[in-house]
PDB file of N, CA and C in Angstrom:
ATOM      1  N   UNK A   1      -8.269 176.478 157.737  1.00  0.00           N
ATOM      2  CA  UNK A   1      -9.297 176.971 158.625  1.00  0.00           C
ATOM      3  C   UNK A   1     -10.407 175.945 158.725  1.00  0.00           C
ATOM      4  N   UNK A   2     -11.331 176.163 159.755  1.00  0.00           N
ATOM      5  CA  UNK A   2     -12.438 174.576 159.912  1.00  0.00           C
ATOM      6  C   UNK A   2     -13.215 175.579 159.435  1.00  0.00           C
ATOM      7  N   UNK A   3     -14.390 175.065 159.550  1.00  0.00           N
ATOM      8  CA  UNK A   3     -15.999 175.204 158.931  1.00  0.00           C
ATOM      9  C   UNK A   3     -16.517 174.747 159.854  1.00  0.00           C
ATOM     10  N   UNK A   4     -17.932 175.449 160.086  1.00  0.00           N
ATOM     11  CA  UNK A   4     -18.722 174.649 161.239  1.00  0.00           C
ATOM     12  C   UNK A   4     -20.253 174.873 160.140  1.00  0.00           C
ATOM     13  N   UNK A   5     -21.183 174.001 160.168  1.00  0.00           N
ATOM     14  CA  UNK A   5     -22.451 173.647 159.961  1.00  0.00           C
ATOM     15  C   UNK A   5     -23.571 173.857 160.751  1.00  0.00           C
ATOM     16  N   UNK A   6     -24.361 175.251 161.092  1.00  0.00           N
ATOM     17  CA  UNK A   6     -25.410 175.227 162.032  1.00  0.00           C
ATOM     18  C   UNK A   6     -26.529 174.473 161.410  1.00  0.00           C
ATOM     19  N   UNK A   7     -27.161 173.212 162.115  1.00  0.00           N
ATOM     20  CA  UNK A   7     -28.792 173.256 161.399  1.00  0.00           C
ATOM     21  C   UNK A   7     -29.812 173.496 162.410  1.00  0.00           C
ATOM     22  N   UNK A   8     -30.878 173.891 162.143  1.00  0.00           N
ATOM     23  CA  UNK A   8     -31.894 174.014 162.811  1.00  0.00           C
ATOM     24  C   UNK A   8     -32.022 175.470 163.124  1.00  0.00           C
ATOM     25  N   UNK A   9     -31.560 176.223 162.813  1.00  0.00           N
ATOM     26  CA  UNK A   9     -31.742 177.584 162.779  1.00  0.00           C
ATOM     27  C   UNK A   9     -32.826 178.617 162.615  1.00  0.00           C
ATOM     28  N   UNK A  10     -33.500 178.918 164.026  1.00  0.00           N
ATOM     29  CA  UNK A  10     -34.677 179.352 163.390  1.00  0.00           C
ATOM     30  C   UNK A  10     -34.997 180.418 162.869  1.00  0.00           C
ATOM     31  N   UNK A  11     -35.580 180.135 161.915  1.00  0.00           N
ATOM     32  CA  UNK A  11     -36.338 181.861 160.519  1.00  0.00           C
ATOM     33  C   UNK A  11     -35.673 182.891 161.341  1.00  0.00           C
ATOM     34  N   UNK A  12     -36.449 182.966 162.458  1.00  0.00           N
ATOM     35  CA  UNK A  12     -36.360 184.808 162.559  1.00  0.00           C
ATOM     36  C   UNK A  12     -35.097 184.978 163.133  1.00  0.00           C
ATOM     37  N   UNK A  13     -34.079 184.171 164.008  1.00  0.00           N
ATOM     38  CA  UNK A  13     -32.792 184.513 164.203  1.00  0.00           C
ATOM     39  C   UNK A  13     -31.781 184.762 162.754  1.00  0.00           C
ATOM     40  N   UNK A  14     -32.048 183.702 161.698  1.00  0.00           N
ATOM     41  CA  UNK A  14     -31.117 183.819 160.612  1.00  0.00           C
ATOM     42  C   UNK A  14     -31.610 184.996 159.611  1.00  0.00           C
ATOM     43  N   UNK A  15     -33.235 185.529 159.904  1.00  0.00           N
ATOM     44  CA  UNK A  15     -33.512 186.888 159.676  1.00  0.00           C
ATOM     45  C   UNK A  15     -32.838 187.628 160.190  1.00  0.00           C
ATOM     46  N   UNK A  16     -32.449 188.265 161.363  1.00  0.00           N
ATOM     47  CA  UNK A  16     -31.936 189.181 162.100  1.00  0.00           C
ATOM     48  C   UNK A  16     -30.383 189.216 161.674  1.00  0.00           C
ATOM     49  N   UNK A  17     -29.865 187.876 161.999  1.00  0.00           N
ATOM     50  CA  UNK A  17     -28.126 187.858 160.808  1.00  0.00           C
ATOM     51  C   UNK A  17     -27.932 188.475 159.866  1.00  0.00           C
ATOM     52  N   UNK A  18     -29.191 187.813 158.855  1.00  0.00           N
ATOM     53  CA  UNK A  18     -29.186 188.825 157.668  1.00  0.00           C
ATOM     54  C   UNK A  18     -29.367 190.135 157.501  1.00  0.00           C
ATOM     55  N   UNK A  19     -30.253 190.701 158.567  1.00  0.00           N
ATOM     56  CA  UNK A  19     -30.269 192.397 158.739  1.00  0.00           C
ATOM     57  C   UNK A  19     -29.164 192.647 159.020  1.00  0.00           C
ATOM     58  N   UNK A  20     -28.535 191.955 159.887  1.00  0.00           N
ATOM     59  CA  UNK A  20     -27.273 192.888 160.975  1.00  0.00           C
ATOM     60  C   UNK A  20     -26.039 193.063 160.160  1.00  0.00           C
ATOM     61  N   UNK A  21     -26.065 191.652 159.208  1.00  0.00           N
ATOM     62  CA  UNK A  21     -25.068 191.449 158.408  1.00  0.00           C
ATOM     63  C   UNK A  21     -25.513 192.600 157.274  1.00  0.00           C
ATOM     64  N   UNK A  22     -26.415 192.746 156.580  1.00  0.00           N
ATOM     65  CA  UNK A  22     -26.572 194.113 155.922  1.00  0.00           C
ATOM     66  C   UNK A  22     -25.761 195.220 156.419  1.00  0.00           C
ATOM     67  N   UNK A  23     -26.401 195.658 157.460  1.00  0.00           N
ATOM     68  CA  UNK A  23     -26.340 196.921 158.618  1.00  0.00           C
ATOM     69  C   UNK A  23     -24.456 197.418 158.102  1.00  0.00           C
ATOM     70  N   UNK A  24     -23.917 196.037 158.282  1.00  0.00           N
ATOM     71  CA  UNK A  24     -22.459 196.425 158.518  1.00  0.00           C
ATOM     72  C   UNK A  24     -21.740 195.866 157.228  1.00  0.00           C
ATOM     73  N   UNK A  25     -22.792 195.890 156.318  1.00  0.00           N
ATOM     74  CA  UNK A  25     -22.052 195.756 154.920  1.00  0.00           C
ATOM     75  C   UNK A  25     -21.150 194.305 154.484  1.00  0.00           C
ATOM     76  N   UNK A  26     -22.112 193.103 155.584  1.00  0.00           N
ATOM     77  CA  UNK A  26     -20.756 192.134 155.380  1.00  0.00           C
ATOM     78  C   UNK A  26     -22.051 190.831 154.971  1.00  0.00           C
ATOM     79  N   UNK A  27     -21.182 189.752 154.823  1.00  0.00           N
ATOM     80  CA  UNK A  27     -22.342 188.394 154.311  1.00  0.00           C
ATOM     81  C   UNK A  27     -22.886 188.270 155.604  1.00  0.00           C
ATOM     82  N   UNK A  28     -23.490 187.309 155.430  1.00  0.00           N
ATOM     83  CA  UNK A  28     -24.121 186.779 157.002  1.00  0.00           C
ATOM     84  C   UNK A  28     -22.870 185.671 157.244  1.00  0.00           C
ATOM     85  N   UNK A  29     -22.346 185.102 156.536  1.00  0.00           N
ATOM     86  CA  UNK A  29     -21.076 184.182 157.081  1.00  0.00           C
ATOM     87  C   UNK A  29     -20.312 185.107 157.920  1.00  0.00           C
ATOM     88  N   UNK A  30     -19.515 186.240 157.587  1.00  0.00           N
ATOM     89  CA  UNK A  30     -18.909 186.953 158.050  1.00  0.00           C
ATOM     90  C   UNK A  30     -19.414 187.730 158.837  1.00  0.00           C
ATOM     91  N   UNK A  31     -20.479 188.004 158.994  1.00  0.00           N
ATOM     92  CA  UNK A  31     -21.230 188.084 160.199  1.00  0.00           C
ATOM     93  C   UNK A  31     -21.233 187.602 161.335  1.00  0.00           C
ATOM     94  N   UNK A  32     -21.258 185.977 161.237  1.00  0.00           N
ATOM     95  CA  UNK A  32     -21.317 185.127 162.362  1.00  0.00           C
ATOM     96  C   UNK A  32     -19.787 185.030 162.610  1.00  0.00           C
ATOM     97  N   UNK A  33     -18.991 184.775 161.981  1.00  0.00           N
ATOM     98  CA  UNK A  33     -17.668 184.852 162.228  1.00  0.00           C
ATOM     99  C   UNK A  33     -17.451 185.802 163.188  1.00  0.00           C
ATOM    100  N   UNK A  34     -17.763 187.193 163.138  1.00  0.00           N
ATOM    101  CA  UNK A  34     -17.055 188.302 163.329  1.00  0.00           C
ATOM    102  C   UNK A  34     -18.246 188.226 165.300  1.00  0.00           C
ATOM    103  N   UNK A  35     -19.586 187.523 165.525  1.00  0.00           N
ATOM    104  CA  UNK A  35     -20.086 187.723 166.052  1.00  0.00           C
ATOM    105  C   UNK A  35     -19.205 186.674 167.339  1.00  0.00           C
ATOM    106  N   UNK A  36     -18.814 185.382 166.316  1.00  0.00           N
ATOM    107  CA  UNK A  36     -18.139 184.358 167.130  1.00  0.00           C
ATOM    108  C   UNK A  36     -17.192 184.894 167.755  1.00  0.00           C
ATOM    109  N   UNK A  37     -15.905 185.906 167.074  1.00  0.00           N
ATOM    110  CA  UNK A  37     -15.068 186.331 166.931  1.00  0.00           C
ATOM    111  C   UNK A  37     -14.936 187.135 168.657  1.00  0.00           C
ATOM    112  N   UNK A  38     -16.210 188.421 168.794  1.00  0.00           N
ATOM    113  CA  UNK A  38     -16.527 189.209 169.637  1.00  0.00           C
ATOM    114  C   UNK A  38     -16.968 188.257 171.067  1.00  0.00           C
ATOM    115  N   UNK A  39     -17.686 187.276 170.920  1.00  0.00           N
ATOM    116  CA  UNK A  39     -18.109 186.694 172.280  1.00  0.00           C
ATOM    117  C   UNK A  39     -17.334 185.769 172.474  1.00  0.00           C
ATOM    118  N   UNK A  40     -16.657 184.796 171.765  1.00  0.00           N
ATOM    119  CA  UNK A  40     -16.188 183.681 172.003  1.00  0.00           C
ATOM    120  C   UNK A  40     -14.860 184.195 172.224  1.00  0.00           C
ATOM    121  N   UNK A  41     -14.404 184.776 171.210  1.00  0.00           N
ATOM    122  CA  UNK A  41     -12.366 184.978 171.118  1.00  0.00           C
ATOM    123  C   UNK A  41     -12.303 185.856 172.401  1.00  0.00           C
ATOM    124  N   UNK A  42     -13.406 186.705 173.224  1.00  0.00           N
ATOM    125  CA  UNK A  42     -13.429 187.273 174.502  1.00  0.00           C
ATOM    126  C   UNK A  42     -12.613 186.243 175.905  1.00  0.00           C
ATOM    127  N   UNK A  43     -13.428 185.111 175.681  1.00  0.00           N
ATOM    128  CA  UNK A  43     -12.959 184.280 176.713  1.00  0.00           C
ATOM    129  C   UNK A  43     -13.965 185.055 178.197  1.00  0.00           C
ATOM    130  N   UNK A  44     -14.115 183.821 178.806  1.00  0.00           N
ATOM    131  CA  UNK A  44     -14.296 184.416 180.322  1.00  0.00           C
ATOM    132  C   UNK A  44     -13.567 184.402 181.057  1.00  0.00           C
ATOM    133  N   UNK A  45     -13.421 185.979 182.211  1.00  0.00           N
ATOM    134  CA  UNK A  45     -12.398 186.252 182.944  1.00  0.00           C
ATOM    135  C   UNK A  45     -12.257 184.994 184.277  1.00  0.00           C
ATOM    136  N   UNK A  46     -11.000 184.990 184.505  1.00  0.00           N
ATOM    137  CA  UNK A  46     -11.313 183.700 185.457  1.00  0.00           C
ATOM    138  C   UNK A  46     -11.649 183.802 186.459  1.00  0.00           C
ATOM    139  N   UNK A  47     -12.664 182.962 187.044  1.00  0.00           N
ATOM    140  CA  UNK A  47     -13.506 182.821 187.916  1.00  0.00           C
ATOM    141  C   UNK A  47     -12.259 182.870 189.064  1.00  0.00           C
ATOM    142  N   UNK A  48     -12.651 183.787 190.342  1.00  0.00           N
ATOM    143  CA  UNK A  48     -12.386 183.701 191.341  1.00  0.00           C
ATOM    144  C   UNK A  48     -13.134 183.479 192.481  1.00  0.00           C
ATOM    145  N   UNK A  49     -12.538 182.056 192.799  1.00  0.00           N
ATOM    146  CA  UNK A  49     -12.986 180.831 193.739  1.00  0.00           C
ATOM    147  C   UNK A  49     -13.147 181.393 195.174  1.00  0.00           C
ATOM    148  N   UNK A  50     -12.001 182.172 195.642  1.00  0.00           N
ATOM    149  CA  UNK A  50     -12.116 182.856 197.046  1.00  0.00           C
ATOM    150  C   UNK A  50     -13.417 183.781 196.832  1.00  0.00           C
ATOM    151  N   UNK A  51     -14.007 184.611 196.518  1.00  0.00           N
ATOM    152  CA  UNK A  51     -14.810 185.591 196.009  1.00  0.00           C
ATOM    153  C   UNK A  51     -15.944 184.954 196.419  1.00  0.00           C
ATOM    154  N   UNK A  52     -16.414 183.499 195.280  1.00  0.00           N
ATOM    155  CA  UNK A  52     -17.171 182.906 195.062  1.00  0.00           C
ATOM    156  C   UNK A  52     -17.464 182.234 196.928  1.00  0.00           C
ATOM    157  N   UNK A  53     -16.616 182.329 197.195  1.00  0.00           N
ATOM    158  CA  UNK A  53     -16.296 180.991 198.505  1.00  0.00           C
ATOM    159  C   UNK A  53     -17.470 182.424 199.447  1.00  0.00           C
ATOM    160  N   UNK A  54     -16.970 183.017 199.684  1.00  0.00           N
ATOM    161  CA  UNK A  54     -17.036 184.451 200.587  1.00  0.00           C
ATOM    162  C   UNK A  54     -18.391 184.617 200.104  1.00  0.00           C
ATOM    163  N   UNK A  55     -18.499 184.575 199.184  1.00  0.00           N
ATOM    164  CA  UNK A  55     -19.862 185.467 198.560  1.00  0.00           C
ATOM    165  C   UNK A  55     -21.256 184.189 199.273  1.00  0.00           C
ATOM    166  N   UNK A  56     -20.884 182.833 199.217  1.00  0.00           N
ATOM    167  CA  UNK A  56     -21.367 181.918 199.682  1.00  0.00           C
ATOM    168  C   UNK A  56     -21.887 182.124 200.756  1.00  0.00           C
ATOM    169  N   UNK A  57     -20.860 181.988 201.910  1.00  0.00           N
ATOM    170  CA  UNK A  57     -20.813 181.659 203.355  1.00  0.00           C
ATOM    171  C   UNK A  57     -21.029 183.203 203.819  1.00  0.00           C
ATOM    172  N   UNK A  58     -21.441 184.558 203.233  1.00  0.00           N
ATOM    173  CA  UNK A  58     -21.547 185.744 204.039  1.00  0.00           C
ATOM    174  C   UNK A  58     -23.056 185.575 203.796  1.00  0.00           C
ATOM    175  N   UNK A  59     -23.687 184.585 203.690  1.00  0.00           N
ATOM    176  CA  UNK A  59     -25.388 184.868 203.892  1.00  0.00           C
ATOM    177  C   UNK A  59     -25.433 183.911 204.998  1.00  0.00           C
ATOM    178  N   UNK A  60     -24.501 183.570 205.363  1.00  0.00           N
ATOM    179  CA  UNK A  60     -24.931 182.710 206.876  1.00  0.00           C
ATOM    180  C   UNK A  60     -24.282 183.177 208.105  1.00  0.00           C
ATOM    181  N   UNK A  61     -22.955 184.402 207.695  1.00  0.00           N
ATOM    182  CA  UNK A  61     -22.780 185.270 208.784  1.00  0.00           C
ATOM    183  C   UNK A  61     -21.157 185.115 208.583  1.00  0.00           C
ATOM    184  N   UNK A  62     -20.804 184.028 208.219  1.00  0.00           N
ATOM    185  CA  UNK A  62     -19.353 183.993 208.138  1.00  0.00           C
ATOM    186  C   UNK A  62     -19.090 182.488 209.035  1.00  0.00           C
ATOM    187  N   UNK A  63     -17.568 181.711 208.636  1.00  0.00           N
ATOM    188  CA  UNK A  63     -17.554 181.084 209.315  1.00  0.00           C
ATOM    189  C   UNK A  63     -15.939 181.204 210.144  1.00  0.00           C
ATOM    190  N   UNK A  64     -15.926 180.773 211.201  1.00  0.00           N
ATOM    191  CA  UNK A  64     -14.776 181.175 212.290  1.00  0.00           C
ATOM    192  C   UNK A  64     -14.237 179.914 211.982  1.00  0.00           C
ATOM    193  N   UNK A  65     -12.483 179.461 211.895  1.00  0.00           N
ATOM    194  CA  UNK A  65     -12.152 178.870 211.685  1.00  0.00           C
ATOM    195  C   UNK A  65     -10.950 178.470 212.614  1.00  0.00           C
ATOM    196  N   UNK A  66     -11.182 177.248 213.487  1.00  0.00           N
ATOM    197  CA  UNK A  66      -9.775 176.997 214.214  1.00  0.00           C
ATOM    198  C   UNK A  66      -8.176 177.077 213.361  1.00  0.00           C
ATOM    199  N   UNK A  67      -7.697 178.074 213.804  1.00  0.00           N
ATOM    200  CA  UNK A  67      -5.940 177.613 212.735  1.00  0.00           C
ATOM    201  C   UNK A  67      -5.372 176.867 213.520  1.00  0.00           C
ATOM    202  N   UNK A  68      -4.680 175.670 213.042  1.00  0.00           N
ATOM    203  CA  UNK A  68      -4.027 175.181 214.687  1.00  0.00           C
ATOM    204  C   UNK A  68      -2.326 175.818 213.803  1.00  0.00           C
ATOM    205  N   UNK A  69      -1.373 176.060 215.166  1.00  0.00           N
ATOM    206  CA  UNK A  69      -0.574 176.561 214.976  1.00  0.00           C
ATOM    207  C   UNK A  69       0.510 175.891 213.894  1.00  0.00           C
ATOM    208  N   UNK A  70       1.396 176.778 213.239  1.00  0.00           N
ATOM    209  CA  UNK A  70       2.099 176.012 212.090  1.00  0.00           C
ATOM    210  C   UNK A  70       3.732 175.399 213.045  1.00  0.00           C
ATOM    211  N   UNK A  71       3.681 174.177 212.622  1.00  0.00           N
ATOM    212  CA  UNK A  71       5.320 174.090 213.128  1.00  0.00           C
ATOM    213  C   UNK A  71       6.534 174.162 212.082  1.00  0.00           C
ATOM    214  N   UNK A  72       7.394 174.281 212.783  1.00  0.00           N
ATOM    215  CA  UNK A  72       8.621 174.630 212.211  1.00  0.00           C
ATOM    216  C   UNK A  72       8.547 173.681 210.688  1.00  0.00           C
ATOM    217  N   UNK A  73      10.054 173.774 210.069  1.00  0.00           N
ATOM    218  CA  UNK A  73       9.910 172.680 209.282  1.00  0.00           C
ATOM    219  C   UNK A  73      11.102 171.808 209.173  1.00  0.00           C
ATOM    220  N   UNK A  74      10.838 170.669 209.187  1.00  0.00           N
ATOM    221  CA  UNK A  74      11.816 169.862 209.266  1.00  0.00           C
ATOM    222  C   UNK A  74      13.490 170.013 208.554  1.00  0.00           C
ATOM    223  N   UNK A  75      14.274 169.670 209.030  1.00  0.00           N
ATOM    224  CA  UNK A  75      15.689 169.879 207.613  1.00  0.00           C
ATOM    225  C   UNK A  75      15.107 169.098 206.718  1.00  0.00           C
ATOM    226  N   UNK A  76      16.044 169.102 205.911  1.00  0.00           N
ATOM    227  CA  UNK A  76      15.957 168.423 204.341  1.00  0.00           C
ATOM    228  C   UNK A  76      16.554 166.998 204.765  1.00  0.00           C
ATOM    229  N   UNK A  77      16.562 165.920 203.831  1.00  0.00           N
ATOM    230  CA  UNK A  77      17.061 164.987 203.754  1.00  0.00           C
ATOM    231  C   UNK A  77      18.621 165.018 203.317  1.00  0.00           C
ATOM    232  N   UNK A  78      19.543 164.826 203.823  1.00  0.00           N
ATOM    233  CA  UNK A  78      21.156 165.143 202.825  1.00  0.00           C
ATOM    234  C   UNK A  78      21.249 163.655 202.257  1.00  0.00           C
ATOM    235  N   UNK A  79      21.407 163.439 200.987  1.00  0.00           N
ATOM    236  CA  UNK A  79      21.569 162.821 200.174  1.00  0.00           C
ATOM    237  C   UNK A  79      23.103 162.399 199.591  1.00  0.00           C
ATOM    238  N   UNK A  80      24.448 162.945 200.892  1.00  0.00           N
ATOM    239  CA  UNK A  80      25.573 162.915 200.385  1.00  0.00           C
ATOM    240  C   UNK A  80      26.644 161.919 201.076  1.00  0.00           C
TER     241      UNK A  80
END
C-alpha cells in the first residue's frame, strides 16, 4: 500500500479530523483514508460534452446548421 505525507495542514482543519475521527470511533489516519475513500474512490460521473455544448449555445438562441446531404458510399477495395 503507498503512504501519502500532508504538510502544511492547518490547526483547525486537523482539529476537526480529530473530532470527526473521534465521532466515529476511528484514528484520524483512518479517518482521512475512509474520507479519501468516500470522495475520491466516488470518481466523477462523466462529463457529457453534448449537454455541455447545448447548455452553451441555448443563451444565444441556438445555432441552425447547414447538413449538406450524405452520399452513398463507395465499394470496398477487393484485394483478390
Amino acid at each position: 500500500m503507498a503512504s501519502i505525507t500532508i504538510r502544511n495542514l492547518d490547526d483547525g482543519l486537523k482539529q476537526q479530523l480529530r473530532v470527526r475521527a473521534a465521532e466515529h470511533g476511528r484514528s484520524m489516519e483512518e479517518e482521512a483514508r475512509e474520507i479519501l475513500r468516500e470522495l475520491v474512490g466516488k470518481g466523477r460521473p462523466p462529463r457529457d460534452l453534448a449537454a455541455a455544448i447545448r447548455k452553451r449555445v441555448a443563451a444565444s438562441g441556438g445555432i441552425d446548421l447547414d447538413i449538406p446531404d450524405r452520399k452513398p458510399l463507395r465499394e470496398p477495395i477487393r484485394l483478390d
